[in-house]
N, C-alpha and C. Protein backbone atom coordinates (compact mmCIF):
# COMPACT_ATOMS: atom_id res chain seq x y z
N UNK A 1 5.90 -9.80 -4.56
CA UNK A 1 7.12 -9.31 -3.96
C UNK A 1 7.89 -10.51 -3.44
N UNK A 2 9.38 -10.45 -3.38
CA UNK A 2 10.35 -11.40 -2.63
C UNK A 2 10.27 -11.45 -1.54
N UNK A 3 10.17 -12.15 -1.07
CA UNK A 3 10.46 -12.19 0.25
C UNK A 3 11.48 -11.67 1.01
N UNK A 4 11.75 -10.57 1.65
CA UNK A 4 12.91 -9.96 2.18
C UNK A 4 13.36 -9.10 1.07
N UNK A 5 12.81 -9.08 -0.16
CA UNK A 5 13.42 -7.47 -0.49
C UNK A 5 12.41 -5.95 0.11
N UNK A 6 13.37 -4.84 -1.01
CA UNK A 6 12.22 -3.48 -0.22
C UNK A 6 12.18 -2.97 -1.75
N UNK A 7 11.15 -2.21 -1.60
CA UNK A 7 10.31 -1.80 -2.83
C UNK A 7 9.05 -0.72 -2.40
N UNK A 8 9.34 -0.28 -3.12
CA UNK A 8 8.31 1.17 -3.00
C UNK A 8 6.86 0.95 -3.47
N UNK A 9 5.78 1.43 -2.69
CA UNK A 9 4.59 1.42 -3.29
C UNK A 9 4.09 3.18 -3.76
N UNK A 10 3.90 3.17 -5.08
CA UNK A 10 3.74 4.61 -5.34
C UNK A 10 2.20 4.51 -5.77
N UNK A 11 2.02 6.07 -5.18
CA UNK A 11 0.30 5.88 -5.23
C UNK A 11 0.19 7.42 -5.57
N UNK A 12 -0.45 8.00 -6.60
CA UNK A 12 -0.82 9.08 -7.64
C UNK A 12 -2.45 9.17 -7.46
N UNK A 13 -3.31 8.96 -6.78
CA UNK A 13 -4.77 9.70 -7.10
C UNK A 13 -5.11 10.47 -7.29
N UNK A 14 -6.18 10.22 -8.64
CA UNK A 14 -6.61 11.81 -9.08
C UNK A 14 -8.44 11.52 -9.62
N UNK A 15 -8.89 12.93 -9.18
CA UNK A 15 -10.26 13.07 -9.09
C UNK A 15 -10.68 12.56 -10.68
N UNK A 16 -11.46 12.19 -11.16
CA UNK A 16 -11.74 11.68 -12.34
C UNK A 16 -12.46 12.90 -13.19
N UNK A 17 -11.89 12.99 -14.18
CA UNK A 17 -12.62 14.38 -14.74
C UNK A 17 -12.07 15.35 -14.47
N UNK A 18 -11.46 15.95 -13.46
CA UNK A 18 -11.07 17.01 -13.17
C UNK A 18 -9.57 17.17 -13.16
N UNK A 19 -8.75 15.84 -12.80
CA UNK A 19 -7.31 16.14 -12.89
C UNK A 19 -6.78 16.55 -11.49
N UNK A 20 -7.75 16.59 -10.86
CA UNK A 20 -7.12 17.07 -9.36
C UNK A 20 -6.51 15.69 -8.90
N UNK A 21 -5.33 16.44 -7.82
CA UNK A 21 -4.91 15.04 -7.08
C UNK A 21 -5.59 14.78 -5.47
N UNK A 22 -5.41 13.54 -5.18
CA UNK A 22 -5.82 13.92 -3.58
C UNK A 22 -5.00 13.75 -2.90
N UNK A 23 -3.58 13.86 -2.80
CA UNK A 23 -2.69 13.33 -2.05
C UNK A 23 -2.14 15.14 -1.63
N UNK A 24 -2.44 15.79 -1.11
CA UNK A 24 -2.11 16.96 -0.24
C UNK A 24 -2.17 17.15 1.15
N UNK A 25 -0.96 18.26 1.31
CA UNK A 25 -0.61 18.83 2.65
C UNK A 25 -2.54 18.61 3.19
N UNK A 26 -1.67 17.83 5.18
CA UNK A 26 -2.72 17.30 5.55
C UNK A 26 -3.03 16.22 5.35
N UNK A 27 -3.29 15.33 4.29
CA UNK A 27 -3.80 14.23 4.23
C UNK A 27 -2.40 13.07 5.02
N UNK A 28 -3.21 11.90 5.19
CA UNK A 28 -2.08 10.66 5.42
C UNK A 28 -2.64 9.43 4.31
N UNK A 29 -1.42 8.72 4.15
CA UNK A 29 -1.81 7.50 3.25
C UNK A 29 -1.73 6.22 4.14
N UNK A 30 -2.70 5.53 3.89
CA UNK A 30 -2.28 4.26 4.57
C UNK A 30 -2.33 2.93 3.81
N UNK A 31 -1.32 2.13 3.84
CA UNK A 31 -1.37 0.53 3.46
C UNK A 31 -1.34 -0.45 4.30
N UNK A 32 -2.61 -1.01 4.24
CA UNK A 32 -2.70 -2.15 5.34
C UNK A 32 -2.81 -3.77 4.11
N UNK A 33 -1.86 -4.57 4.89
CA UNK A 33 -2.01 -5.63 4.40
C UNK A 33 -3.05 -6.77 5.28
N UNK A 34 -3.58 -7.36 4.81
CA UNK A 34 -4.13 -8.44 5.62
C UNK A 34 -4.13 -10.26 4.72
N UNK A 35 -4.32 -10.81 5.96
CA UNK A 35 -4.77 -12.14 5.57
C UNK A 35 -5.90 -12.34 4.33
N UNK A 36 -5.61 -13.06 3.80
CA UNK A 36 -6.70 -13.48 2.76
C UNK A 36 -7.94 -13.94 3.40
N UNK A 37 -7.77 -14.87 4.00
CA UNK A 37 -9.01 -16.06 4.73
C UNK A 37 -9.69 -15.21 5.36
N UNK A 38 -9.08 -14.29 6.45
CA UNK A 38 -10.03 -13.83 7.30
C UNK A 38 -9.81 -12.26 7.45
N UNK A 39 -9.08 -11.32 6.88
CA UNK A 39 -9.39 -10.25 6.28
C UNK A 39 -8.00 -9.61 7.75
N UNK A 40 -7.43 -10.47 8.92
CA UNK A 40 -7.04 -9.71 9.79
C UNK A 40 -5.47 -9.35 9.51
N UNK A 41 -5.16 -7.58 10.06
CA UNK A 41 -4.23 -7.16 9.49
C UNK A 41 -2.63 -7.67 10.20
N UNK A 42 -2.09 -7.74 9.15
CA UNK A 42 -0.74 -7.96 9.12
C UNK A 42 0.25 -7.12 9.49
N UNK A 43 0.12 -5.80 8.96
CA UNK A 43 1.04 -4.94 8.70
C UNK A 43 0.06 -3.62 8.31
N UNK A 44 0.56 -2.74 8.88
CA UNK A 44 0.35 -0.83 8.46
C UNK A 44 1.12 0.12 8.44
N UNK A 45 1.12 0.21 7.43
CA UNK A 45 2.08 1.58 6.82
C UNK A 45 1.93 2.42 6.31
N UNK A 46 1.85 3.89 7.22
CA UNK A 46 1.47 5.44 6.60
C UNK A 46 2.50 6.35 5.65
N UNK A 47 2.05 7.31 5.25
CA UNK A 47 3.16 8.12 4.83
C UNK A 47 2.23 9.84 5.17
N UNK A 48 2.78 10.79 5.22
CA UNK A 48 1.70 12.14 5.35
C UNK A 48 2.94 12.59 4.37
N UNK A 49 3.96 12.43 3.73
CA UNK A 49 4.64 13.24 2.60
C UNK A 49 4.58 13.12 1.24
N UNK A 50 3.78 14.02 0.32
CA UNK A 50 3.25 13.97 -0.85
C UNK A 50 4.06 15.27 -1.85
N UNK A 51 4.83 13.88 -3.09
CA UNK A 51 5.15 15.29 -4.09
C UNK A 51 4.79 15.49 -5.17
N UNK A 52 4.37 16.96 -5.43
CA UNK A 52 3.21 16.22 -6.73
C UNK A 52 2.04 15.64 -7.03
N UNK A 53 1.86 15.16 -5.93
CA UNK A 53 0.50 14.06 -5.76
C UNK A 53 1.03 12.90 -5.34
N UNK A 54 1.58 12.98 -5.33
CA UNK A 54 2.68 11.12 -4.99
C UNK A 54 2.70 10.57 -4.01
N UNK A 55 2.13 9.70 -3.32
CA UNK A 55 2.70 9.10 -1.98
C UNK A 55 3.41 8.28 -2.09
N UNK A 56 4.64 7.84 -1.13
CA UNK A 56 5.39 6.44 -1.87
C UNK A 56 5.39 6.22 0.06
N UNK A 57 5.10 4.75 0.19
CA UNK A 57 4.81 3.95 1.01
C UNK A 57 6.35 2.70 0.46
N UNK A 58 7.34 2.50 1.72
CA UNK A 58 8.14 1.56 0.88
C UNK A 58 8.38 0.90 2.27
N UNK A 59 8.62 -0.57 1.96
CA UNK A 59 8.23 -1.80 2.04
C UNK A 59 9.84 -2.17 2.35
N UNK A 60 10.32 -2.54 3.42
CA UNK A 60 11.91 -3.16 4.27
C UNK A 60 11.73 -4.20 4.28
N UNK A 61 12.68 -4.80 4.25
CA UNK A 61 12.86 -5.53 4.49
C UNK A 61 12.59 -6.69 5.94
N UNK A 62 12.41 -5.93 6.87
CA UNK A 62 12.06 -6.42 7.77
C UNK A 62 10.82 -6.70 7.70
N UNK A 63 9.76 -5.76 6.98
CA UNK A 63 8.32 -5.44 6.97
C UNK A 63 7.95 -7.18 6.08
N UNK A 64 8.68 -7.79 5.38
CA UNK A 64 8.14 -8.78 4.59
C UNK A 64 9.17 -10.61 5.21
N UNK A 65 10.05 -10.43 6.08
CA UNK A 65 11.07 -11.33 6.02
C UNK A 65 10.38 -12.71 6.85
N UNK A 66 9.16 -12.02 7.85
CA UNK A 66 8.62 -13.04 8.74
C UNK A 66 7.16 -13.35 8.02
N UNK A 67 6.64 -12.92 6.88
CA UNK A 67 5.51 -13.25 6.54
C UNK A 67 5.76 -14.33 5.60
N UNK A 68 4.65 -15.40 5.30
CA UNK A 68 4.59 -16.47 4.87
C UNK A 68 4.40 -16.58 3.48
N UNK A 69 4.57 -17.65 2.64
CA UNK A 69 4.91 -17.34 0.96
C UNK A 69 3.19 -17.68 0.79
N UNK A 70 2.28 -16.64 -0.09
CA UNK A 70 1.13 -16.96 -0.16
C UNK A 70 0.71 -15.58 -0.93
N UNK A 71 -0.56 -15.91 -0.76
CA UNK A 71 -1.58 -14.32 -1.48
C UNK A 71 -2.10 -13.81 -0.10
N UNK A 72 -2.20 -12.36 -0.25
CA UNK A 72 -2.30 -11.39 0.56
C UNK A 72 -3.47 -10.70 -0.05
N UNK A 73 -4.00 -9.85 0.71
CA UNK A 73 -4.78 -8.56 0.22
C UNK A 73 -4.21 -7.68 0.90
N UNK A 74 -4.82 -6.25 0.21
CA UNK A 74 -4.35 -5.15 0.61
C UNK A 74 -5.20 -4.14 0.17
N UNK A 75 -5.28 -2.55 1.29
CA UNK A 75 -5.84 -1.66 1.02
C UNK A 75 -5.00 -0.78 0.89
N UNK A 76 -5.34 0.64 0.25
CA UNK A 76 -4.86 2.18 0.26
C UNK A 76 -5.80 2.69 1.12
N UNK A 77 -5.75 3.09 1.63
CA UNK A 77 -6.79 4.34 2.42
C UNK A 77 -6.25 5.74 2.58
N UNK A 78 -7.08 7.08 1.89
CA UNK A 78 -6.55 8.38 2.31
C UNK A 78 -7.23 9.01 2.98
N UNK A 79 -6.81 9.46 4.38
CA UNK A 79 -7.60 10.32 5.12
C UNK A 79 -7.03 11.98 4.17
N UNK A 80 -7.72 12.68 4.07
CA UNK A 80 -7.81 14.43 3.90
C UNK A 80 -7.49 14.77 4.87
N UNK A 81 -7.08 16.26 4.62
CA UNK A 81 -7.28 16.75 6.11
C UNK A 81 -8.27 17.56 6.51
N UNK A 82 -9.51 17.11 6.04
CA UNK A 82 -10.43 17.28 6.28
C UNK A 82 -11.70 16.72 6.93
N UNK A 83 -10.36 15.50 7.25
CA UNK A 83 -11.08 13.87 7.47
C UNK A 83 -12.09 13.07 6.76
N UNK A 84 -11.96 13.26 5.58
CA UNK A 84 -12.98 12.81 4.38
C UNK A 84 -11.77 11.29 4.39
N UNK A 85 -12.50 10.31 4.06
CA UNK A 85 -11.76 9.18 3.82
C UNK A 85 -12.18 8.55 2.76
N UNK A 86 -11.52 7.83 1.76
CA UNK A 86 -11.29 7.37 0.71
C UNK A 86 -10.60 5.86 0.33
N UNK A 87 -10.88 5.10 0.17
CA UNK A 87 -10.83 3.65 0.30
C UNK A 87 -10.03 3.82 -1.68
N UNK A 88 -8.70 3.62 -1.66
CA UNK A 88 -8.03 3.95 -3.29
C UNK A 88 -8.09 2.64 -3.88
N UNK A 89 -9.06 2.20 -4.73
CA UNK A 89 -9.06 0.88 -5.70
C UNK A 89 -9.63 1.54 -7.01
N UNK A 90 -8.61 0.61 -8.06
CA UNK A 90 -8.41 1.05 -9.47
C UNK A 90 -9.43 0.87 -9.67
N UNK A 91 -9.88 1.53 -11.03
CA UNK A 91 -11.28 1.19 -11.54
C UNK A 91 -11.45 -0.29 -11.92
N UNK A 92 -12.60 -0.65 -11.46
CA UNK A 92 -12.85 -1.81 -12.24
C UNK A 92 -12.46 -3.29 -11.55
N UNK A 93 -12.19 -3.10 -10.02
CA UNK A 93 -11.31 -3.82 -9.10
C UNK A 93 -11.95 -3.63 -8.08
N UNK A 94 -12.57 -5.28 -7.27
CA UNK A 94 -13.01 -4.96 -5.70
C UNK A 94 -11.84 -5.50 -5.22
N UNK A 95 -11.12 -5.81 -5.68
CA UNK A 95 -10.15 -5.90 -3.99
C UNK A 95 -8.54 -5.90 -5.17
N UNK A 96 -7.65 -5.65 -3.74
CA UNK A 96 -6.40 -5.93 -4.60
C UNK A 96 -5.37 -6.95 -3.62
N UNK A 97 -4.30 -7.64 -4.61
CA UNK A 97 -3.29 -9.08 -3.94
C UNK A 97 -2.62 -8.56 -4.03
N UNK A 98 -1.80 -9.41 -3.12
CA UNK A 98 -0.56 -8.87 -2.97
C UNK A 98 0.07 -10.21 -2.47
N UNK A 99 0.96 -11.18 -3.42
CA UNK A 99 1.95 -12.35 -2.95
C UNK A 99 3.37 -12.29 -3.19
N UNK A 100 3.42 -13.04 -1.86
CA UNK A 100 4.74 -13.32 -1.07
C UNK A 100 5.22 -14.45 -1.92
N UNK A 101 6.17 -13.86 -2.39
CA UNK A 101 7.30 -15.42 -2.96
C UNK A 101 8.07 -15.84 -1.87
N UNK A 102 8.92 -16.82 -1.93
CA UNK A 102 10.11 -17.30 -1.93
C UNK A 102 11.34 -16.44 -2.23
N UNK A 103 12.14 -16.04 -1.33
CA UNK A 103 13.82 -15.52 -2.12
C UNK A 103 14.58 -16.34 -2.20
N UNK A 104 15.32 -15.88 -2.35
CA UNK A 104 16.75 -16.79 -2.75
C UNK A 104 17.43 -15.87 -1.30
N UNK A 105 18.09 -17.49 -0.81
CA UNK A 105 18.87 -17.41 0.85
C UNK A 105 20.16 -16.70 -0.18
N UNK A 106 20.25 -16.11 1.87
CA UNK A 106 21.98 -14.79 1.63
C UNK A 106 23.04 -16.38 1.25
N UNK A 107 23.90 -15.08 0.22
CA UNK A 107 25.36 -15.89 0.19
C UNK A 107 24.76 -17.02 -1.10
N UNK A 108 23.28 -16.75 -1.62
CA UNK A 108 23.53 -17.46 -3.03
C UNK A 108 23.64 -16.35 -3.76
């Protein structure tokens, strides 16, 4: 991501085999970013509104303008509302990045 733009994170989970989604009335989504080196968080951002299965988690500008140009990690986490929790990484993936570019300054 740029630095200082906004951009949506869209997140679709679905039970494997079955086609179910887990993103329903009740549940919340969460995206936490953290430091690489030492795992501590940066930033958290929920959403509890799901359409379809969809959560979209989106990302201001403000949320990225003071963080530093580098690699990041990041989690999904879905609580149910059943309080079952769920840690969302693609198959085949222990962790996921997330880097900070450089933008281009206002007025270029």
């Amino acid at each position: 991501m740029i630095k200082r733009d906004t951009g949506p994170i869209a997140v679709r989970p679905m039970v494997k085999n079955t086609g179910e989604y887990f993103l329903t009335e009740g549940a919340t989504l969460y995206f936490t970013l953290r430091k690489l080196q030492d795992r501590s968080i940066i930033m958290q951002k929920s959403t509890t509104e799901f359409e379809d299965g969809i959560g979209v988690i989106t990302l201001e500008t403000a949320d990225t303008e003071n963080l530093d140009e580098g690699t990041y990690i990041y989690d999904l986490v879905m609580i149910r509302a059943d309080g079952t929790r769920d840690t969302l990484i693609p198959e085949g993936r222990d962790s996921l990045y997330f880097v900070i570019k450089k933008g281009v300054k206002q007025g270029q």
